[in-house]
N, C-alpha and C. Protein backbone atom coordinates (compact mmCIF):
# COMPACT_ATOMS: atom_id res chain seq x y z
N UNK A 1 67.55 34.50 -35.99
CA UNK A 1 67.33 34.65 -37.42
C UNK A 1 65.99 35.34 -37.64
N UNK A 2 66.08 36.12 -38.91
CA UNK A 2 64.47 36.78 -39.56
C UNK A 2 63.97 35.60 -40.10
N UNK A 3 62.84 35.60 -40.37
CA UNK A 3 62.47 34.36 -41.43
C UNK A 3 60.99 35.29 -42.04
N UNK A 4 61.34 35.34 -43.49
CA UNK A 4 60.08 35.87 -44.41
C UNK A 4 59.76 34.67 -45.48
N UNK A 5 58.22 34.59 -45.57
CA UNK A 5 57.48 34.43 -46.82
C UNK A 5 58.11 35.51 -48.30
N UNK A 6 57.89 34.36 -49.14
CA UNK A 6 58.38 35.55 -50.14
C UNK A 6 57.80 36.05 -51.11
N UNK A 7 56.15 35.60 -51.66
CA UNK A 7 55.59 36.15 -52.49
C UNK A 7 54.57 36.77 -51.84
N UNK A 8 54.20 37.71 -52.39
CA UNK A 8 53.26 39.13 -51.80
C UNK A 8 53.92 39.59 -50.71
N UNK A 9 55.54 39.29 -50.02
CA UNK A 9 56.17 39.70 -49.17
C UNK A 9 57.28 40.38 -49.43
N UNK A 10 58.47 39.15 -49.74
CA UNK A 10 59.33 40.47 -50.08
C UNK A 10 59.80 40.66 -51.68
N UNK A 11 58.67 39.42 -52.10
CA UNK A 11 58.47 39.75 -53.90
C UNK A 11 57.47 39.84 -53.91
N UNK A 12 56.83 41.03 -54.97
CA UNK A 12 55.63 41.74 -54.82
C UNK A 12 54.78 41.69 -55.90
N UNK A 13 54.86 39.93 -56.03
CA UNK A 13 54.04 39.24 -56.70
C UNK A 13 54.03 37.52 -56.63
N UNK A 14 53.37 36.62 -57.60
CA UNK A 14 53.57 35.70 -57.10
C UNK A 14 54.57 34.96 -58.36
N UNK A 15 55.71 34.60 -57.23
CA UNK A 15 57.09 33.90 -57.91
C UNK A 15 56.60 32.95 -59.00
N UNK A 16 55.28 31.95 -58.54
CA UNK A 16 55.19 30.65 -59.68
C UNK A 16 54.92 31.53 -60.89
N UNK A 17 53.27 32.20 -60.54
CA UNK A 17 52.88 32.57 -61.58
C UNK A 17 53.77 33.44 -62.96
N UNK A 18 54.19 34.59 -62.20
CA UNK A 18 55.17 35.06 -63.03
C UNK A 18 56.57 34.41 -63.47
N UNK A 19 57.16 33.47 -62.79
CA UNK A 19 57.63 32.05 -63.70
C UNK A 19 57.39 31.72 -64.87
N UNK A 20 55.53 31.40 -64.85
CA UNK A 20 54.76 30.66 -65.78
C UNK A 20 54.72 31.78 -67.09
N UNK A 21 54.48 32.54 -66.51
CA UNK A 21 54.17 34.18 -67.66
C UNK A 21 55.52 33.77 -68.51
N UNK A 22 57.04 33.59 -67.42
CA UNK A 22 58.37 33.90 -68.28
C UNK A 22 58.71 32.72 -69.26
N UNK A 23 57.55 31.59 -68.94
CA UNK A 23 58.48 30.50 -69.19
C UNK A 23 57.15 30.30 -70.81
N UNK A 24 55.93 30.78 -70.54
CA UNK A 24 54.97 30.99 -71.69
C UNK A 24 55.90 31.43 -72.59
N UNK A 25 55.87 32.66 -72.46
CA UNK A 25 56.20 33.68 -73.94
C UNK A 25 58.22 32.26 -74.42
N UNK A 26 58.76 32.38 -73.28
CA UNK A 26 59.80 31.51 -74.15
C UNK A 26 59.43 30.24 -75.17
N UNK A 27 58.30 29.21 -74.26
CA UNK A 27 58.30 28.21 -74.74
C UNK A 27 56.58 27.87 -74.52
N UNK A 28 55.97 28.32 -76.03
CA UNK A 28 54.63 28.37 -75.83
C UNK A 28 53.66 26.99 -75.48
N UNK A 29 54.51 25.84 -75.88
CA UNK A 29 53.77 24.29 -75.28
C UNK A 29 53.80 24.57 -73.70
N UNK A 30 54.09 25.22 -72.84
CA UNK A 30 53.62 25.61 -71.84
C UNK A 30 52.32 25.82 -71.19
N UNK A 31 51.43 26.59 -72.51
CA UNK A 31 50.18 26.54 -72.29
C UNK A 31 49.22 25.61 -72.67
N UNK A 32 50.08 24.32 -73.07
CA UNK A 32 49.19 23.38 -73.52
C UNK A 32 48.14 22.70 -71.73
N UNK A 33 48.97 22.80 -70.84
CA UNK A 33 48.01 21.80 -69.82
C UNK A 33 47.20 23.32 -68.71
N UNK A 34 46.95 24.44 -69.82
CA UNK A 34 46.44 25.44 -69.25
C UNK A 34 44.98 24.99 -69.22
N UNK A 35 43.96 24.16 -69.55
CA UNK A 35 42.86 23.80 -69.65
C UNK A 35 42.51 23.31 -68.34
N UNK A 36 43.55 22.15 -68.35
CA UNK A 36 43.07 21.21 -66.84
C UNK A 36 43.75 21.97 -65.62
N UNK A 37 44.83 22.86 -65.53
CA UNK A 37 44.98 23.65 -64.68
C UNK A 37 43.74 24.57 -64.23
N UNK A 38 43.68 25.17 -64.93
CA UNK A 38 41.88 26.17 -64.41
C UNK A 38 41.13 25.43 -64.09
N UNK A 39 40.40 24.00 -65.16
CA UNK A 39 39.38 23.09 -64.53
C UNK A 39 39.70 22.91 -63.15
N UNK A 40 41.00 22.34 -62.49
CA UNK A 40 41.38 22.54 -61.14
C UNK A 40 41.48 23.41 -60.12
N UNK A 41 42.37 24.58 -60.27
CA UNK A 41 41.76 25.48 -60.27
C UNK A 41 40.58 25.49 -59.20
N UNK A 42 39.44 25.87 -60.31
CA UNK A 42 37.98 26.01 -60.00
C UNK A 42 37.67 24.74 -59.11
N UNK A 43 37.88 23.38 -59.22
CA UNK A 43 37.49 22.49 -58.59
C UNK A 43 38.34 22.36 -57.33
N UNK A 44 39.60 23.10 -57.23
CA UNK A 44 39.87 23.86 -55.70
C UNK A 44 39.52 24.98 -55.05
N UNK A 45 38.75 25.94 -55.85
CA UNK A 45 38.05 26.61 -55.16
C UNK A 45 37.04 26.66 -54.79
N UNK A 46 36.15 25.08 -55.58
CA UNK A 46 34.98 24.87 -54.83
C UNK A 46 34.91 23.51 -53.94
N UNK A 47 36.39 23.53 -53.49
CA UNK A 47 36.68 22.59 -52.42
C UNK A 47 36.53 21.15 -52.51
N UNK A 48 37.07 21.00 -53.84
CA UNK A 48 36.21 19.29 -54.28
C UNK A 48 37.60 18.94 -54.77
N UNK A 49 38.72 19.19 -54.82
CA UNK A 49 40.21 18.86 -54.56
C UNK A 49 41.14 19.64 -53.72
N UNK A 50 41.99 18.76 -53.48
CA UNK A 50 43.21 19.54 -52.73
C UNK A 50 44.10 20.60 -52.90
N UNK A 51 44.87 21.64 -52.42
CA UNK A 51 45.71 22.19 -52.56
C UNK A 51 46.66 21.82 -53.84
N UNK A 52 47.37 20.46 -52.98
CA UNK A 52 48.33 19.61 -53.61
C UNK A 52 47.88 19.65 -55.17
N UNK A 53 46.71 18.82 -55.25
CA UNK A 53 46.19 18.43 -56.65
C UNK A 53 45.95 19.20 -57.62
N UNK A 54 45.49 20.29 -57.25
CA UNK A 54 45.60 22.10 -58.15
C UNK A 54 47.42 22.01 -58.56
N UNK A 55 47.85 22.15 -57.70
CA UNK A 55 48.99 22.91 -57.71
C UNK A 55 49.88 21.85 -58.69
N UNK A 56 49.90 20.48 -58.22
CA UNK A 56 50.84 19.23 -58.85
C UNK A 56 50.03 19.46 -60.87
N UNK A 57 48.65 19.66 -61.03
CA UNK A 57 48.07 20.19 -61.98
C UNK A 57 48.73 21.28 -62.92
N UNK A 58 49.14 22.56 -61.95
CA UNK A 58 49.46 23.30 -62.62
C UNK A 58 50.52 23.03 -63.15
N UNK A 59 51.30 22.32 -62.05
CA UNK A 59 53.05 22.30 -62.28
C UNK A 59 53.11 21.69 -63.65
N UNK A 60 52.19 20.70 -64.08
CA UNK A 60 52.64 20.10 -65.50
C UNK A 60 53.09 21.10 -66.55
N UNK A 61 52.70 22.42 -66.78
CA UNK A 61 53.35 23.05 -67.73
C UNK A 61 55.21 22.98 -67.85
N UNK A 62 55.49 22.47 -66.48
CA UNK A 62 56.95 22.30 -66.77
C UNK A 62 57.35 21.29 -67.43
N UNK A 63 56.59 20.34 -67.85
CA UNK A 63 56.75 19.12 -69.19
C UNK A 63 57.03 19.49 -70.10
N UNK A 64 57.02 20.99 -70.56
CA UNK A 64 57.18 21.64 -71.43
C UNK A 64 57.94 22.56 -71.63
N UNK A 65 59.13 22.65 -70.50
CA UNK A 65 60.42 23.45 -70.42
C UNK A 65 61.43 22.78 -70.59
N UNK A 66 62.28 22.76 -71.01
CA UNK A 66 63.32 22.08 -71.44
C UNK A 66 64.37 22.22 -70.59
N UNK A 67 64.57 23.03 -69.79
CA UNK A 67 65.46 22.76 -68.40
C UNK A 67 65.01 24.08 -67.12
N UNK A 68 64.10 23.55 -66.78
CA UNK A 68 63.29 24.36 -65.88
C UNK A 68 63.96 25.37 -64.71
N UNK A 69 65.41 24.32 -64.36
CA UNK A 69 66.18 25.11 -63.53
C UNK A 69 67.00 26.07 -64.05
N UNK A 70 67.58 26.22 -64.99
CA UNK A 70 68.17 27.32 -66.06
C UNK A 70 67.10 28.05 -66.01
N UNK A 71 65.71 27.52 -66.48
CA UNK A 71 64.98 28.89 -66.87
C UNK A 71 64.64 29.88 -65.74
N UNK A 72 64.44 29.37 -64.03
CA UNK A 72 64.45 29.59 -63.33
C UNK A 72 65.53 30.48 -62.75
N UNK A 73 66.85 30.42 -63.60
CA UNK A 73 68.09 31.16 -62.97
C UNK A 73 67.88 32.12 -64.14
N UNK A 74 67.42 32.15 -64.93
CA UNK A 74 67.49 32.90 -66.01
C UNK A 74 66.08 33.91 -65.66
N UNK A 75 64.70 33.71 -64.82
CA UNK A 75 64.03 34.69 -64.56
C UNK A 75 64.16 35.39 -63.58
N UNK A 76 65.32 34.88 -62.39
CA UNK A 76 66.09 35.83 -61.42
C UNK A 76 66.71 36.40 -61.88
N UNK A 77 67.47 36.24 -63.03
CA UNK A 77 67.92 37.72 -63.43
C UNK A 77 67.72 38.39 -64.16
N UNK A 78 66.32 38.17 -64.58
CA UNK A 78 64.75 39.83 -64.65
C UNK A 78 64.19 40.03 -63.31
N UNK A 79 64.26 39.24 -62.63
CA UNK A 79 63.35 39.82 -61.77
C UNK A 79 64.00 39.93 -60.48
N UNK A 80 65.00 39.69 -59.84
CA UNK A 80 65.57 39.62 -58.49
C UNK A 80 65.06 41.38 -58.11
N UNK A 81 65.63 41.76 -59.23
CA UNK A 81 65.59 43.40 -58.72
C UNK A 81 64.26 44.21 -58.51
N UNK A 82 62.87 43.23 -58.06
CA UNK A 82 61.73 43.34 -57.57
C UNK A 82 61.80 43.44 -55.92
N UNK A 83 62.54 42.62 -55.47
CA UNK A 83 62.59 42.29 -54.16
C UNK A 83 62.87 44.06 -53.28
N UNK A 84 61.55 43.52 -52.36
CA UNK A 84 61.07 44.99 -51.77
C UNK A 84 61.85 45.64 -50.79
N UNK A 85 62.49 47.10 -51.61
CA UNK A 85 64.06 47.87 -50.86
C UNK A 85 63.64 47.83 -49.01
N UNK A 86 62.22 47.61 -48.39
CA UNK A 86 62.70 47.66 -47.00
C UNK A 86 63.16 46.36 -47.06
N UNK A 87 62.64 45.35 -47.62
CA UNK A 87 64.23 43.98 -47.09
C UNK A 87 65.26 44.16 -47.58
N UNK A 88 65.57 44.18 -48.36
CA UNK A 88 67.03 44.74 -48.77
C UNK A 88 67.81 45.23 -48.05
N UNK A 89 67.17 46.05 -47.16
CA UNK A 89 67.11 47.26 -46.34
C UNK A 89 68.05 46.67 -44.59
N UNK A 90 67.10 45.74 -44.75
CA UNK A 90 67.54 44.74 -43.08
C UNK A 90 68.27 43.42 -43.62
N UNK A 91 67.96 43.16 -44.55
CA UNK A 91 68.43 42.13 -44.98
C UNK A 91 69.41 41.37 -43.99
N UNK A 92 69.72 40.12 -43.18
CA UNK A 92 71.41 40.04 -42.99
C UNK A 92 71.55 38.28 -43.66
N UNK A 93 72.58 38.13 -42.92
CA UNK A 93 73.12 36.94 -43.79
C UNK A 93 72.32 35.51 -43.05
N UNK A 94 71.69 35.71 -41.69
CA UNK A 94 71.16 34.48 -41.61
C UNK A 94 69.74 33.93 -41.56
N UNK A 95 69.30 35.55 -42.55
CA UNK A 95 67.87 35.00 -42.71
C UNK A 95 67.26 34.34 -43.50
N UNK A 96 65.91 33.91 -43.13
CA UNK A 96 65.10 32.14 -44.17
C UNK A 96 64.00 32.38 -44.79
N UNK A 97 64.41 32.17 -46.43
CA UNK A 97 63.01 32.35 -46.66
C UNK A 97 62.17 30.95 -46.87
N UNK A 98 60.87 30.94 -46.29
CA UNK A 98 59.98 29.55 -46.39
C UNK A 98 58.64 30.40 -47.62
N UNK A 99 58.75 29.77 -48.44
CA UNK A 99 57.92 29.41 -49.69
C UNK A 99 56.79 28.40 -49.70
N UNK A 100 55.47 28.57 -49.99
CA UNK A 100 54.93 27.64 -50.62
C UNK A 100 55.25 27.42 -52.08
N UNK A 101 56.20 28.30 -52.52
CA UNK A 101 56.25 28.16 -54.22
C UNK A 101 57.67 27.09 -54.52
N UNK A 102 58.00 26.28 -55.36
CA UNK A 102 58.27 25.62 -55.81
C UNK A 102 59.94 25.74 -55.21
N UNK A 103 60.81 24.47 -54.83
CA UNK A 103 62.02 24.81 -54.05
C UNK A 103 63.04 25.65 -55.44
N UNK A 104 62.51 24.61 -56.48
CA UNK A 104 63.99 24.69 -57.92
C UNK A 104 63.50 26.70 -58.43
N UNK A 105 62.55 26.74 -57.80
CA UNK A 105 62.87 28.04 -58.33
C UNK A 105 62.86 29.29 -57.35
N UNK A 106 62.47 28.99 -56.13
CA UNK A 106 62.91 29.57 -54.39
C UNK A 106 64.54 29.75 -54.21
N UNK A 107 65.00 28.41 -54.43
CA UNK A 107 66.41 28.21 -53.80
C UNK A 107 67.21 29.33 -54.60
N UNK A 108 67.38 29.12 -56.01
CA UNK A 108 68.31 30.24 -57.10
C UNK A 108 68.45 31.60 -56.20
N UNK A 109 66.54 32.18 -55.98
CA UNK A 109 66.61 33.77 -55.31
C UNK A 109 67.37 33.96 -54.37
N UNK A 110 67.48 32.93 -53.57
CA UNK A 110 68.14 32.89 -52.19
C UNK A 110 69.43 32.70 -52.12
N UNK A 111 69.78 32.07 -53.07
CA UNK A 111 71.41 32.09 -53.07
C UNK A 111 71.72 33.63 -53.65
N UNK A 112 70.92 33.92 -54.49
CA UNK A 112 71.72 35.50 -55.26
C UNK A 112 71.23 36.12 -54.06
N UNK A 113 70.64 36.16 -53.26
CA UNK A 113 70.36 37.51 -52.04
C UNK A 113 71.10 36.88 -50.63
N UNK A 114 72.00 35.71 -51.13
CA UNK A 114 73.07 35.41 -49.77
C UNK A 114 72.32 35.46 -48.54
N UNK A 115 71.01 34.53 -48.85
CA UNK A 115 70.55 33.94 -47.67
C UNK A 115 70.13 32.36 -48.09
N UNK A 116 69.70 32.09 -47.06
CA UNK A 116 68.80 30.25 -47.14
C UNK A 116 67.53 30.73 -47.39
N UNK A 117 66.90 28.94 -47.73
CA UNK A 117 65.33 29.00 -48.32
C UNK A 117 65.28 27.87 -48.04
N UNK A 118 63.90 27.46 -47.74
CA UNK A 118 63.20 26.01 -47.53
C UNK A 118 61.82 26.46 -48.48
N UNK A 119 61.48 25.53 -49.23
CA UNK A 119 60.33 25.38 -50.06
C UNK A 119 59.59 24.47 -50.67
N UNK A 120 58.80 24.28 -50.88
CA UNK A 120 58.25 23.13 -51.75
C UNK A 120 58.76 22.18 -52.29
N UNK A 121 58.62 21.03 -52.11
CA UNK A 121 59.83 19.66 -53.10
C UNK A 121 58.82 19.45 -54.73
N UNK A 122 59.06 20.51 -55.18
CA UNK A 122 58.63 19.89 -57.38
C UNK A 122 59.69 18.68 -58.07
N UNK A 123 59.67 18.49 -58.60
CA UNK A 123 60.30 17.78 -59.84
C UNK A 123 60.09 19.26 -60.81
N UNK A 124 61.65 19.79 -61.13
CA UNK A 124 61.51 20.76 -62.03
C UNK A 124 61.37 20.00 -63.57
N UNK A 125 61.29 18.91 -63.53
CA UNK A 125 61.05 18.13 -64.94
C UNK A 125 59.73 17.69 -65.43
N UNK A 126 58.78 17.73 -63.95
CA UNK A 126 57.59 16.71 -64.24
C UNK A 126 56.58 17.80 -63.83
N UNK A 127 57.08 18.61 -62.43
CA UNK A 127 55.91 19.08 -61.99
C UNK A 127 55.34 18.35 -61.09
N UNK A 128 56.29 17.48 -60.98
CA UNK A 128 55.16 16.55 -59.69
C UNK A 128 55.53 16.78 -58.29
N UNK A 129 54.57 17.07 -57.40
CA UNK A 129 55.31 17.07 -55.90
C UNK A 129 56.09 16.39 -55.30
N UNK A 130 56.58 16.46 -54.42
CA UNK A 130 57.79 15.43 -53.70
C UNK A 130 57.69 15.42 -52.30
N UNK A 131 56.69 16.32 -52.01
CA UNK A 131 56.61 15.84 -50.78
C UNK A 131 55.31 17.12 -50.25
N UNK A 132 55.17 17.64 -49.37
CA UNK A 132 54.17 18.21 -49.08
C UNK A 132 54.39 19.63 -49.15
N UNK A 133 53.22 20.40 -49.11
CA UNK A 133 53.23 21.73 -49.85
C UNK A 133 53.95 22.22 -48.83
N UNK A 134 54.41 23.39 -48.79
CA UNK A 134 55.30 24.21 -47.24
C UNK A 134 54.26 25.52 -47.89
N UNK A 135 53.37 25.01 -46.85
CA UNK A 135 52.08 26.07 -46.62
C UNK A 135 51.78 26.13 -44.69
N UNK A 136 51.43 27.26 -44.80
CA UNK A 136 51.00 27.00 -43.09
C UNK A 136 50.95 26.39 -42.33
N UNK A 137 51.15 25.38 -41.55
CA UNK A 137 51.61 24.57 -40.65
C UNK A 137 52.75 23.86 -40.89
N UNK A 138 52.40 23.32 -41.93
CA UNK A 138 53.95 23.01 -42.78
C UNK A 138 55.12 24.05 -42.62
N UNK A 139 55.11 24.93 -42.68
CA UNK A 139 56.07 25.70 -42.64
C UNK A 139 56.76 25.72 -41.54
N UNK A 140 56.02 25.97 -40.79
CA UNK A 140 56.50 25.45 -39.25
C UNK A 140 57.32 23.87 -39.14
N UNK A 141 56.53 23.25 -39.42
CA UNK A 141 57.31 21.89 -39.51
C UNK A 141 58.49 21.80 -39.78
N UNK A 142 58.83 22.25 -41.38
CA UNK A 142 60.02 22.59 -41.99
C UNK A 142 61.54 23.11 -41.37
N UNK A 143 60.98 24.37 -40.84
CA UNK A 143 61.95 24.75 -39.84
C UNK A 143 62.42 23.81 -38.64
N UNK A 144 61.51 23.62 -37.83
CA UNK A 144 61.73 22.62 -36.71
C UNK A 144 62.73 21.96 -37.14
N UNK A 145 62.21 21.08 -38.46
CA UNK A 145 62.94 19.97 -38.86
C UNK A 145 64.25 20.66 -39.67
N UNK A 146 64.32 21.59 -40.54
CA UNK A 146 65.67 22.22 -40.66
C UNK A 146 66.91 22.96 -39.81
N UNK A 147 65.92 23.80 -39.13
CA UNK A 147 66.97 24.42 -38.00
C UNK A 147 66.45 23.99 -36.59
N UNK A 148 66.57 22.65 -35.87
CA UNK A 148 65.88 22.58 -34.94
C UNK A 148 66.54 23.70 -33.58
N UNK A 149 65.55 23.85 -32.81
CA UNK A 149 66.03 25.12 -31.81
C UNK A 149 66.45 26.53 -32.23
N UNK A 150 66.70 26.64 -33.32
CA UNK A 150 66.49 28.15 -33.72
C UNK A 150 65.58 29.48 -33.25
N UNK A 151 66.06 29.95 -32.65
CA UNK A 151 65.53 31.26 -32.37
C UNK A 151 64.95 32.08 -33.16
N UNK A 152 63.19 32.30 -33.41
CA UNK A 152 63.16 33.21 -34.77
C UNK A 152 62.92 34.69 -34.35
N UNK A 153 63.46 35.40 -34.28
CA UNK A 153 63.42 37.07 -33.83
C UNK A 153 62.18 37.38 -34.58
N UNK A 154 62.28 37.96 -35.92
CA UNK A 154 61.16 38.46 -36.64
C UNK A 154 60.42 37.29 -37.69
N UNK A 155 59.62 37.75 -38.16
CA UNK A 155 58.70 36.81 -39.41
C UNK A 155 57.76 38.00 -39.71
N UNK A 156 57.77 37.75 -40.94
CA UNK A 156 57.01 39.00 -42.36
C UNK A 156 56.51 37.61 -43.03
N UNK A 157 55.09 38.40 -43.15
CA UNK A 157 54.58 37.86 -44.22
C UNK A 157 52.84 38.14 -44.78
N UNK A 158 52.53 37.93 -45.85
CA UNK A 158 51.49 38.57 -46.16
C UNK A 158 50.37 38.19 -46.21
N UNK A 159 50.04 36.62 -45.54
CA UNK A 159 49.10 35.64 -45.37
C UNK A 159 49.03 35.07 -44.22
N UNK A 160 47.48 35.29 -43.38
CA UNK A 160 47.55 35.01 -42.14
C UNK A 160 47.73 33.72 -42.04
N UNK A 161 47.19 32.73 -42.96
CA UNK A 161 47.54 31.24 -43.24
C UNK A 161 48.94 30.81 -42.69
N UNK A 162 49.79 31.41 -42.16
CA UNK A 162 51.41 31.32 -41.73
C UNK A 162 51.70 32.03 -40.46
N UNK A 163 50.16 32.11 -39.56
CA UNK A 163 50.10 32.16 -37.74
C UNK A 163 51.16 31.53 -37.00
N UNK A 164 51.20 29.46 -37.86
CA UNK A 164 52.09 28.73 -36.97
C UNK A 164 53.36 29.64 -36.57
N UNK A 165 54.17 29.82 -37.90
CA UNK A 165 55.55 30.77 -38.21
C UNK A 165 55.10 31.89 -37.15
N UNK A 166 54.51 32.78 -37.50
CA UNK A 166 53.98 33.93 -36.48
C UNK A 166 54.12 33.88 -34.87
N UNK A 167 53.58 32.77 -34.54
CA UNK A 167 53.47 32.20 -33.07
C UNK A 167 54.99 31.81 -33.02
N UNK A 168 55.80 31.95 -33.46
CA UNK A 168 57.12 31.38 -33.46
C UNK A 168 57.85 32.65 -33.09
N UNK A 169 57.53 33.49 -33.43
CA UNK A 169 58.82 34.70 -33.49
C UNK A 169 58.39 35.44 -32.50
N UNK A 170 59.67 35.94 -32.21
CA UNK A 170 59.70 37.23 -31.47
C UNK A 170 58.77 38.29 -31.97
N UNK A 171 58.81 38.29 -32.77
CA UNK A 171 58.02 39.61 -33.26
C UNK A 171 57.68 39.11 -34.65
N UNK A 172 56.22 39.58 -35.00
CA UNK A 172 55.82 39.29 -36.06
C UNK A 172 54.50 40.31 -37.28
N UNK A 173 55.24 40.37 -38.39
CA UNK A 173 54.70 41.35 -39.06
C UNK A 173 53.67 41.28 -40.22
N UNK A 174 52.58 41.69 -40.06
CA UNK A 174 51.81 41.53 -41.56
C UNK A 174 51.80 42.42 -42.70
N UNK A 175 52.17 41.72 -43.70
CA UNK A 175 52.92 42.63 -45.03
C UNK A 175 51.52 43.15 -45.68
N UNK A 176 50.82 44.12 -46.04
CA UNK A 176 49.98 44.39 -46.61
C UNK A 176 50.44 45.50 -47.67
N UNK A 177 49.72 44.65 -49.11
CA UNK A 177 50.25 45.85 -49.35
C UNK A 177 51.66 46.71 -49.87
N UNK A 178 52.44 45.00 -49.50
CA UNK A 178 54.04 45.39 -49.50
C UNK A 178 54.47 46.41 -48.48
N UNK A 179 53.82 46.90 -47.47
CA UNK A 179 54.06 47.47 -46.43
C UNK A 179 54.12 46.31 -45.06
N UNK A 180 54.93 46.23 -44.13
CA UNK A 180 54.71 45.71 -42.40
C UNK A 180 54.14 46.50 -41.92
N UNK A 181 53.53 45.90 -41.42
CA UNK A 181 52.46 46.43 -39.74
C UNK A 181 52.81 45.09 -39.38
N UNK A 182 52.37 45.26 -37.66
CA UNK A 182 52.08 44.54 -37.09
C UNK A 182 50.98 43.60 -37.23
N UNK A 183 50.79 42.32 -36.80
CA UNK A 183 50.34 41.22 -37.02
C UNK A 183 49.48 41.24 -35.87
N UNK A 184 48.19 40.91 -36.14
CA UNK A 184 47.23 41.48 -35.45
C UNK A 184 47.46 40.42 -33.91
N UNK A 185 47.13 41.11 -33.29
CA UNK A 185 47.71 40.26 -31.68
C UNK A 185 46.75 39.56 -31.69
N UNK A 186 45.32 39.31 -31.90
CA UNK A 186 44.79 38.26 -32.00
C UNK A 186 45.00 37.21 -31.90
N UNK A 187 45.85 36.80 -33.02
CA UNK A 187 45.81 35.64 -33.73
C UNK A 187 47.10 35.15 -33.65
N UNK A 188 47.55 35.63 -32.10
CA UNK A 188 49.30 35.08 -31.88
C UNK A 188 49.10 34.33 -31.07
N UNK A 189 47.60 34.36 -29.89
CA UNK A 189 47.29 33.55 -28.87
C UNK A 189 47.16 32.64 -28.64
């Protein structure tokens, strides 16, 4: 199997955020928990909370969608037709995409592009996590634990933060840019 990351990879932007953009302009109480999101935010980028705690932060704007997974099937079809023509390109039927972005709105893309996805566990109602982010090492985990023994031929992706995955494949590519290159041999060792 291929296995790609999918934002800044083979969507050429980031899935939550532009979510958040689609799900603003529909339903503007959205931007009500935009305050303590940034305060977080900032207090994750100056390393005085977690990943998790930013992110479970942000997710609260979905308190304010009225069926998050509709809206989610409803911004795949504005945006599916982003997804970058070299995957398209190779695309086949048994490749995985692993997400740090949210599963209820990962999984939809993946069924319309007739592949699998593993991603993040949200509550598309609350915003609350469900289990741990599927970020870099995690990601790795995920798989193990989804496809155990799987063979991964290739892996794309646009954040070196996702080495574990990298060290996994046969071959492995860094998306810059929305372009592959190779993945610097460095950091496969």
């Amino acid at each position: 199997m291929n296995v790609y990351d999918l934002d800044h990879t083979i969507y050429p932007g980031d899935s939550t955020l532009d979510f958040w953009r689609f799900c603003v302009k529909r339903w503007p109480a959205a931007l009500l928990p935009l305050p303590w999101a940034a305060l977080s935010g900032g207090l994750f980028h100056a390393k005085l909370c977690s990943r998790e705690t930013f992110k479970g932060r942000f997710y609260r704007f979905l308190r304010h969608v009225p069926n998050a997974e509709a809206a989610a099937a409803a911004f795949w079809e504005e945006d599916l037709d982003k997804i970058r023509p070299w995957y398209l390109e190779q695309k086949r039927p048994d490749d995985l995409v692993i997400s740090a972005s949210p599963d209820f709105l990962v999984l939809p893309a993946c069924r319309a592009l007739g592949i699998r996805g593993i991603a993040s566990p949200v509550s598309p109602d609350t915003g609350a996590l469900l289990g741990p982010n599927c970020r870099g090492t995690e990601k790795a985990v995920r798989l193990a634990q989804t496809f155990p023994g799987e063979r991964v031929e290739g892996f794309w992706s646009d954040s070196l933060s996702d080495v574990p995955l990298a060290r996994l494949a046969e071959r492995a590519y860094l998306v810059k840019n929305g372009v592959p290159g190779p993945w610097p041999a460095e950091l496969l060792r």
